[in-house]
N, C-alpha and C. Protein backbone atom coordinates (compact mmCIF):
# COMPACT_ATOMS: atom_id res chain seq x y z
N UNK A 1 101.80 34.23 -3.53
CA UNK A 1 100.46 33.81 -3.91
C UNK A 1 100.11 32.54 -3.16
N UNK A 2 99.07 32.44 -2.54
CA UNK A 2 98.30 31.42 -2.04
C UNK A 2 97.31 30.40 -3.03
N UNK A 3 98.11 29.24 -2.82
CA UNK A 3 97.24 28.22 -3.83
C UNK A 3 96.92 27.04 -2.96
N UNK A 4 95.79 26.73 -3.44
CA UNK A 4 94.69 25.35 -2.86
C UNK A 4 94.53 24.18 -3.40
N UNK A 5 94.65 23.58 -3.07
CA UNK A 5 94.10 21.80 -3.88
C UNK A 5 93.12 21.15 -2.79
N UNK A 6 91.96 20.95 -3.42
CA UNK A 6 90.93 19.43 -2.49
C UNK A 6 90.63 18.97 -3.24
N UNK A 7 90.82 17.72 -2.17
CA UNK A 7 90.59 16.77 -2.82
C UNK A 7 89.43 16.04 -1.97
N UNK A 8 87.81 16.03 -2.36
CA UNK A 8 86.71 16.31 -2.10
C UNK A 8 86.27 14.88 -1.88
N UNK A 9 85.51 14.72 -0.87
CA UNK A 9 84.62 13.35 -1.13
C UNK A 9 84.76 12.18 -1.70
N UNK A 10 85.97 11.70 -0.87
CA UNK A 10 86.38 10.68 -0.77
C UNK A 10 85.69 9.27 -0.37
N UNK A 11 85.28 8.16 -0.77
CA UNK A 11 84.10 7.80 -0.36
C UNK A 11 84.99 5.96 -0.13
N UNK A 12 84.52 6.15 0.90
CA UNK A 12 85.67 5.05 1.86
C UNK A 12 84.54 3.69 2.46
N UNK A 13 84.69 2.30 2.61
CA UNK A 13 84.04 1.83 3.23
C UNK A 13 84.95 0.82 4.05
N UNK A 14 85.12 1.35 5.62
CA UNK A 14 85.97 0.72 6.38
C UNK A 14 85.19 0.23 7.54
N UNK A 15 85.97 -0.27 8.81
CA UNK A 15 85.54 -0.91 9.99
C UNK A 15 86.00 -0.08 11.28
N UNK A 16 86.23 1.07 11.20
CA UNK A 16 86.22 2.23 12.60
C UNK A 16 84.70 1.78 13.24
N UNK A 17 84.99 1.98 14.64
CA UNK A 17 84.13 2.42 15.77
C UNK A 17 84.58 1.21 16.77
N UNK A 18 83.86 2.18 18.49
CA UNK A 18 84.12 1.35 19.25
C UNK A 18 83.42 0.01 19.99
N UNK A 19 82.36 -0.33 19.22
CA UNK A 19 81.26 -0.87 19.35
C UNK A 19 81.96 -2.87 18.42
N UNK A 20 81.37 -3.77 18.74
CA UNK A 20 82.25 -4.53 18.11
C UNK A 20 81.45 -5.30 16.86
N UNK A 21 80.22 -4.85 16.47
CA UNK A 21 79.87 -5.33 15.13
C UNK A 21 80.10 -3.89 14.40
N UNK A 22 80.66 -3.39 14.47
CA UNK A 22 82.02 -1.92 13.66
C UNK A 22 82.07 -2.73 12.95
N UNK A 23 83.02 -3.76 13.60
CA UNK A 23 84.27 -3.99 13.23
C UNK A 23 84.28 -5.32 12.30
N UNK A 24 82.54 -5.57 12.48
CA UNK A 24 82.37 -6.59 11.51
C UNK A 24 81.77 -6.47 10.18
N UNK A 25 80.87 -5.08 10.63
CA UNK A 25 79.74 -4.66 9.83
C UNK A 25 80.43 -3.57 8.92
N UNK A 26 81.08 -2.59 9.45
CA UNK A 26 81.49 -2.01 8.96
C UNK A 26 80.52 -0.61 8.90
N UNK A 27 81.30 0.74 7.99
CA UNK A 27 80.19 1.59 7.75
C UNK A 27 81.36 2.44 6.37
N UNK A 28 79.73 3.29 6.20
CA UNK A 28 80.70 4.62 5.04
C UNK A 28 81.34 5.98 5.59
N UNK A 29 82.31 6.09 4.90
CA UNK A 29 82.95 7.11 5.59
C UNK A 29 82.82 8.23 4.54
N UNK A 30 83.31 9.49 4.71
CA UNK A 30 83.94 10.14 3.32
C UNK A 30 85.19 11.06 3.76
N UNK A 31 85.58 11.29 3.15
CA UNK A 31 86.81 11.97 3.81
C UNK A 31 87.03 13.13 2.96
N UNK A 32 87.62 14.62 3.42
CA UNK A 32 87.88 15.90 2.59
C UNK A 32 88.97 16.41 2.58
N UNK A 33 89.75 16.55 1.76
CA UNK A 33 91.58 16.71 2.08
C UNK A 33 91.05 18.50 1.24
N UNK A 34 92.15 19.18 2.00
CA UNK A 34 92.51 20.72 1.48
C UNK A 34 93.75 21.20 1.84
N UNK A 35 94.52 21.05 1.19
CA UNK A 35 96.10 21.35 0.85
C UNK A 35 96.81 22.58 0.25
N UNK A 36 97.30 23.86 1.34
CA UNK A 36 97.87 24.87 0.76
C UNK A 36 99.11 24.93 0.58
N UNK A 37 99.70 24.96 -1.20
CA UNK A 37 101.14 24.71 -1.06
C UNK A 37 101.04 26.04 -2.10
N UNK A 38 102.52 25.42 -2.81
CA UNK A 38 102.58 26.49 -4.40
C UNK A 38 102.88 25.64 -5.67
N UNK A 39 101.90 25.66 -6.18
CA UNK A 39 101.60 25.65 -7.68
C UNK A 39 102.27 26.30 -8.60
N UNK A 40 102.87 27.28 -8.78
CA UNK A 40 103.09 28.12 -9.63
C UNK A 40 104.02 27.64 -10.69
N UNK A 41 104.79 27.13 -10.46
CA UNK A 41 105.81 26.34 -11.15
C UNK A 41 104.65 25.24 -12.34
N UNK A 42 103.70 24.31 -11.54
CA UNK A 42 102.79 23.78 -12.51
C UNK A 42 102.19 24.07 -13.39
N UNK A 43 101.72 25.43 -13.04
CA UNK A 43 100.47 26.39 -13.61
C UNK A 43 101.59 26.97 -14.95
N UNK A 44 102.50 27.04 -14.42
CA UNK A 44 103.36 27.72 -15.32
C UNK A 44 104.01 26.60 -16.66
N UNK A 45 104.14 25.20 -16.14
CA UNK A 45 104.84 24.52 -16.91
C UNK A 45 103.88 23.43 -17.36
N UNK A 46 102.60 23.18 -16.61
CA UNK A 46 101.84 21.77 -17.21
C UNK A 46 102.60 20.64 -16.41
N UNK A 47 103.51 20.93 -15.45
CA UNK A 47 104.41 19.83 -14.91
C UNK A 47 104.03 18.97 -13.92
N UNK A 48 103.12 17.73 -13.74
CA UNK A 48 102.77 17.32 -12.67
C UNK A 48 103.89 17.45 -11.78
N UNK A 49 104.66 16.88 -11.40
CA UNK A 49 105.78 16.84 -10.72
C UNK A 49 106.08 18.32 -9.69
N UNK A 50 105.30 19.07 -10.33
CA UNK A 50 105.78 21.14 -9.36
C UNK A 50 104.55 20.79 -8.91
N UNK A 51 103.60 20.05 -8.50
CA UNK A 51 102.47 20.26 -7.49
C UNK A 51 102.26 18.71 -6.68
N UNK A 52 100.85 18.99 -6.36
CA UNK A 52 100.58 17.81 -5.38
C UNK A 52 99.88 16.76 -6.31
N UNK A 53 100.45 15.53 -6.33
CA UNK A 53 99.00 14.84 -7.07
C UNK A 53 98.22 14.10 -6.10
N UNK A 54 96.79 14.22 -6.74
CA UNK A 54 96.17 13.97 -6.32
C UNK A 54 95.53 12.28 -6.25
N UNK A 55 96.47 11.76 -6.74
CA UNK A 55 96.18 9.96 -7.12
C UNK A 55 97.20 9.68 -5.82
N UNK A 56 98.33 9.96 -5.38
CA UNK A 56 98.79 10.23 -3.89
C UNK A 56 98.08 10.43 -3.16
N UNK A 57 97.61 11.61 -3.01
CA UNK A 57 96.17 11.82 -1.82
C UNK A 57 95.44 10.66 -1.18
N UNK A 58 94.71 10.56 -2.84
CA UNK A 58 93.79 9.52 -2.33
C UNK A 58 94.04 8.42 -2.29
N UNK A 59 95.16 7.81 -2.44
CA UNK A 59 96.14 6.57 -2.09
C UNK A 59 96.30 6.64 -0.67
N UNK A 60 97.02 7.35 0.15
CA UNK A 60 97.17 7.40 1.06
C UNK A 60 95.73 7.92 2.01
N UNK A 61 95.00 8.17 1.71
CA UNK A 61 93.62 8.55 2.25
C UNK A 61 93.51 6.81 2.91
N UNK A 62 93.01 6.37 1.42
CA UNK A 62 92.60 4.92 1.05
C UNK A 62 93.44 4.07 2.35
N UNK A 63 94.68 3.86 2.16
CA UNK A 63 95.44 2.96 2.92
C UNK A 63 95.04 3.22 4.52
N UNK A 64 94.82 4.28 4.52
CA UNK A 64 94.93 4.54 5.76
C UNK A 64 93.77 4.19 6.61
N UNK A 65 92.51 4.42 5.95
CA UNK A 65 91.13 3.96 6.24
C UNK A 65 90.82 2.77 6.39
N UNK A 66 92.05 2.05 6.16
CA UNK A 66 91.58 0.65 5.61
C UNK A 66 92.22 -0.18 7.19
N UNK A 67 93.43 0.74 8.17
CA UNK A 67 93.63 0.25 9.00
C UNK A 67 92.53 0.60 10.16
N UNK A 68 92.31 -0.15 11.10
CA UNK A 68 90.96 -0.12 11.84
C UNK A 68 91.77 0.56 12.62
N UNK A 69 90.39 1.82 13.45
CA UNK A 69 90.68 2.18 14.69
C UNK A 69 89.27 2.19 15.46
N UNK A 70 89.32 2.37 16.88
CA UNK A 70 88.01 2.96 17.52
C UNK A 70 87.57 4.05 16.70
N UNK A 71 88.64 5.07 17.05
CA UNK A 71 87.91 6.25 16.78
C UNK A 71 88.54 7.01 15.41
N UNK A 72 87.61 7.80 14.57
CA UNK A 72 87.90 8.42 13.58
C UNK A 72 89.27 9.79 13.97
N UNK A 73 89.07 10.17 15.00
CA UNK A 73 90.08 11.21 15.54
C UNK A 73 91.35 10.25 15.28
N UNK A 74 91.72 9.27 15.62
CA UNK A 74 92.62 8.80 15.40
C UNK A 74 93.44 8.52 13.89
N UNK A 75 92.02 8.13 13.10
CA UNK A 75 92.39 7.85 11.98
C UNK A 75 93.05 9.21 11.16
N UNK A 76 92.23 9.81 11.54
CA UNK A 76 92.58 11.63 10.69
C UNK A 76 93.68 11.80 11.04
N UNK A 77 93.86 11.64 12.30
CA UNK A 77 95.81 11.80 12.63
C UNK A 77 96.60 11.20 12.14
N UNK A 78 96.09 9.86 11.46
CA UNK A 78 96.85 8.97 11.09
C UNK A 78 96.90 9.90 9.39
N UNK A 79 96.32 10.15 8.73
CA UNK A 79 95.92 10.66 7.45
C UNK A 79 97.11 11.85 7.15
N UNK A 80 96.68 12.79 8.27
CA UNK A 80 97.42 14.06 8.42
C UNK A 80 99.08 13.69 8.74
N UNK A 81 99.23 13.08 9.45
CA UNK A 81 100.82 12.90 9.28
C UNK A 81 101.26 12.01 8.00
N UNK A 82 100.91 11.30 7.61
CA UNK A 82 101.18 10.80 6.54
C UNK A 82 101.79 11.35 5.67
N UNK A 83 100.27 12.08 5.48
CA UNK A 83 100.23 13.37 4.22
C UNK A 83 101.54 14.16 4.20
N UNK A 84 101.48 14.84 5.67
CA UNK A 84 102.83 15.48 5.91
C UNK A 84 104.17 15.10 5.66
N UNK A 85 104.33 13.82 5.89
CA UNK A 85 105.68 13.01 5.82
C UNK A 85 105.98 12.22 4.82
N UNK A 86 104.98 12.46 3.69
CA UNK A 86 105.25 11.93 2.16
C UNK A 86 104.78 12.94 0.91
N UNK A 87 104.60 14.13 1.69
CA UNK A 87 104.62 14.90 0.40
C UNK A 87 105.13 16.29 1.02
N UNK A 88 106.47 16.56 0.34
CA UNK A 88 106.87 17.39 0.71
C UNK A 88 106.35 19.27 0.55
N UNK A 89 105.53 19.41 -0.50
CA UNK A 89 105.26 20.51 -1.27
C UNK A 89 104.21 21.42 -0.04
N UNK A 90 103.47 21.00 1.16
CA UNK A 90 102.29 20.78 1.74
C UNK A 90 102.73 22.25 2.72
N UNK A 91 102.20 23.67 3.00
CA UNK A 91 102.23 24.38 3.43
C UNK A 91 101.35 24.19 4.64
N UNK A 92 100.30 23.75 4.28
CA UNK A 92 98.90 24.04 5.35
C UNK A 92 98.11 22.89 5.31
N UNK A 93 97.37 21.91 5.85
CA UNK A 93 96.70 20.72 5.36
C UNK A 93 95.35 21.10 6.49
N UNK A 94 94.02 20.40 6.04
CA UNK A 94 93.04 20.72 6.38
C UNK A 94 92.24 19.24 5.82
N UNK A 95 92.08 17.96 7.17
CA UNK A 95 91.36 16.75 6.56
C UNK A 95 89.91 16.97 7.84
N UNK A 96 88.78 16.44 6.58
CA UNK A 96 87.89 16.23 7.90
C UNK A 96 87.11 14.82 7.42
N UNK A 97 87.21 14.14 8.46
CA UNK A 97 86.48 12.81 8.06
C UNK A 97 85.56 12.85 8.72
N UNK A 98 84.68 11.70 7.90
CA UNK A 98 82.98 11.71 8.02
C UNK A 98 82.57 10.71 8.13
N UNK A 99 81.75 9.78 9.29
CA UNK A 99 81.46 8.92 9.57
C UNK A 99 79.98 8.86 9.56
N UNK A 100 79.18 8.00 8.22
CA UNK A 100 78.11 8.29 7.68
C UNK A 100 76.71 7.37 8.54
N UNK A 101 75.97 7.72 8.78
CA UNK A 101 74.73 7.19 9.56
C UNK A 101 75.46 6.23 11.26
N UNK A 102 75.95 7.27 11.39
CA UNK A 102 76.79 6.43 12.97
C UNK A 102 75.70 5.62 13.58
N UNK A 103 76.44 4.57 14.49
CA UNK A 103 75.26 3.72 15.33
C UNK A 103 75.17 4.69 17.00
N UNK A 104 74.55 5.67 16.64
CA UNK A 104 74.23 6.49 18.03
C UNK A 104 72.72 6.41 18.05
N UNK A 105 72.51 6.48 19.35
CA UNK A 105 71.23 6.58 19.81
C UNK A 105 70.68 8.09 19.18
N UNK A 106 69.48 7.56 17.77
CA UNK A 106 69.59 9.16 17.46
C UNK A 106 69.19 8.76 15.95
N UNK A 107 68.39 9.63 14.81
CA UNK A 107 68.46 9.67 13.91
C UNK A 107 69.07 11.20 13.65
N UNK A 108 70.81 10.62 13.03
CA UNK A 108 72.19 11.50 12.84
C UNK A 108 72.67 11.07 11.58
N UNK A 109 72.71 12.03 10.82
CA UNK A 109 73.29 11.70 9.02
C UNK A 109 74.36 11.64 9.09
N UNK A 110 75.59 12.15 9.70
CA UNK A 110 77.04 12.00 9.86
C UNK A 110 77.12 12.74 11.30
N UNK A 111 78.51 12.07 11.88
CA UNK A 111 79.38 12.79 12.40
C UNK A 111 80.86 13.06 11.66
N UNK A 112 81.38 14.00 12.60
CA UNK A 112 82.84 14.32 11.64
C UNK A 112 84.01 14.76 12.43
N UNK A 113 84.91 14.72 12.30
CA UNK A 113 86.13 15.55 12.58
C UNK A 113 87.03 15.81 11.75
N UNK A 114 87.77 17.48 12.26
CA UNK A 114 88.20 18.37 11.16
C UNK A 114 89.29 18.56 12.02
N UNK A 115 90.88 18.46 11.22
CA UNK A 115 91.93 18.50 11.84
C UNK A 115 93.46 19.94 10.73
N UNK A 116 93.51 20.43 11.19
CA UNK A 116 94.21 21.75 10.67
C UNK A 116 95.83 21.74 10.90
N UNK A 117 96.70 21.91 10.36
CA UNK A 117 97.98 22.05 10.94
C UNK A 117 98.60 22.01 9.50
């Protein structure tokens, strides 16, 4: 059986971009975690401990946003291995971060990147 966890709209306010009042000004981000592991053991027992929690997630979401990069591609990589290398239960992971009213030449509501593995 195939089981899912997201953890949805994450709402982040960090200092990414390559521009250098980023890094002063800052902007909003949001971030979308989707995690295929197995549950069944939880579903079956009420046991946090047989699944993923989700106060982890967004702990490590959090920390991670909080270190500056240029670019959001970077950061998501930074997110996605994390994820990988502190929670063991993780079959499939799926993060896409969202970088809200970017400073591009342009009226643009977000950009984003979506990273799979």
């Amino acid at each position: 059986m195939k089981h899912t966890i997201e953890v949805n709209g994450i709402k982040i306010y960090a200092f990414h971009g390559c521009l250098p009042e980023e890094a002063e000004i800052g902007g909003h981000y949001r971030v979308d975690v989707m995690l295929n592991t197995d549950f069944s053991g939880a579903a079956e027992s009420d046991d946090l401990s047989k699944t993923v929690d989700y106060v982890i997630v967004n702990k490590i979401v959090s920390e991670e946003m909080q270190i500056r990069s240029k670019l959001i591609e970077h950061v998501g990589q930074r997110i996605i291995t994390r994820l990988k290398n502190e929670i063991n239960k993780i079959d499939f992971i799926r993060i896409k971060v969202v970088k809200i009213c970017p400073p591009i030449n342009g009226d643009v509501e977000s950009v984003g990147i979506i990273i799979e593995g």
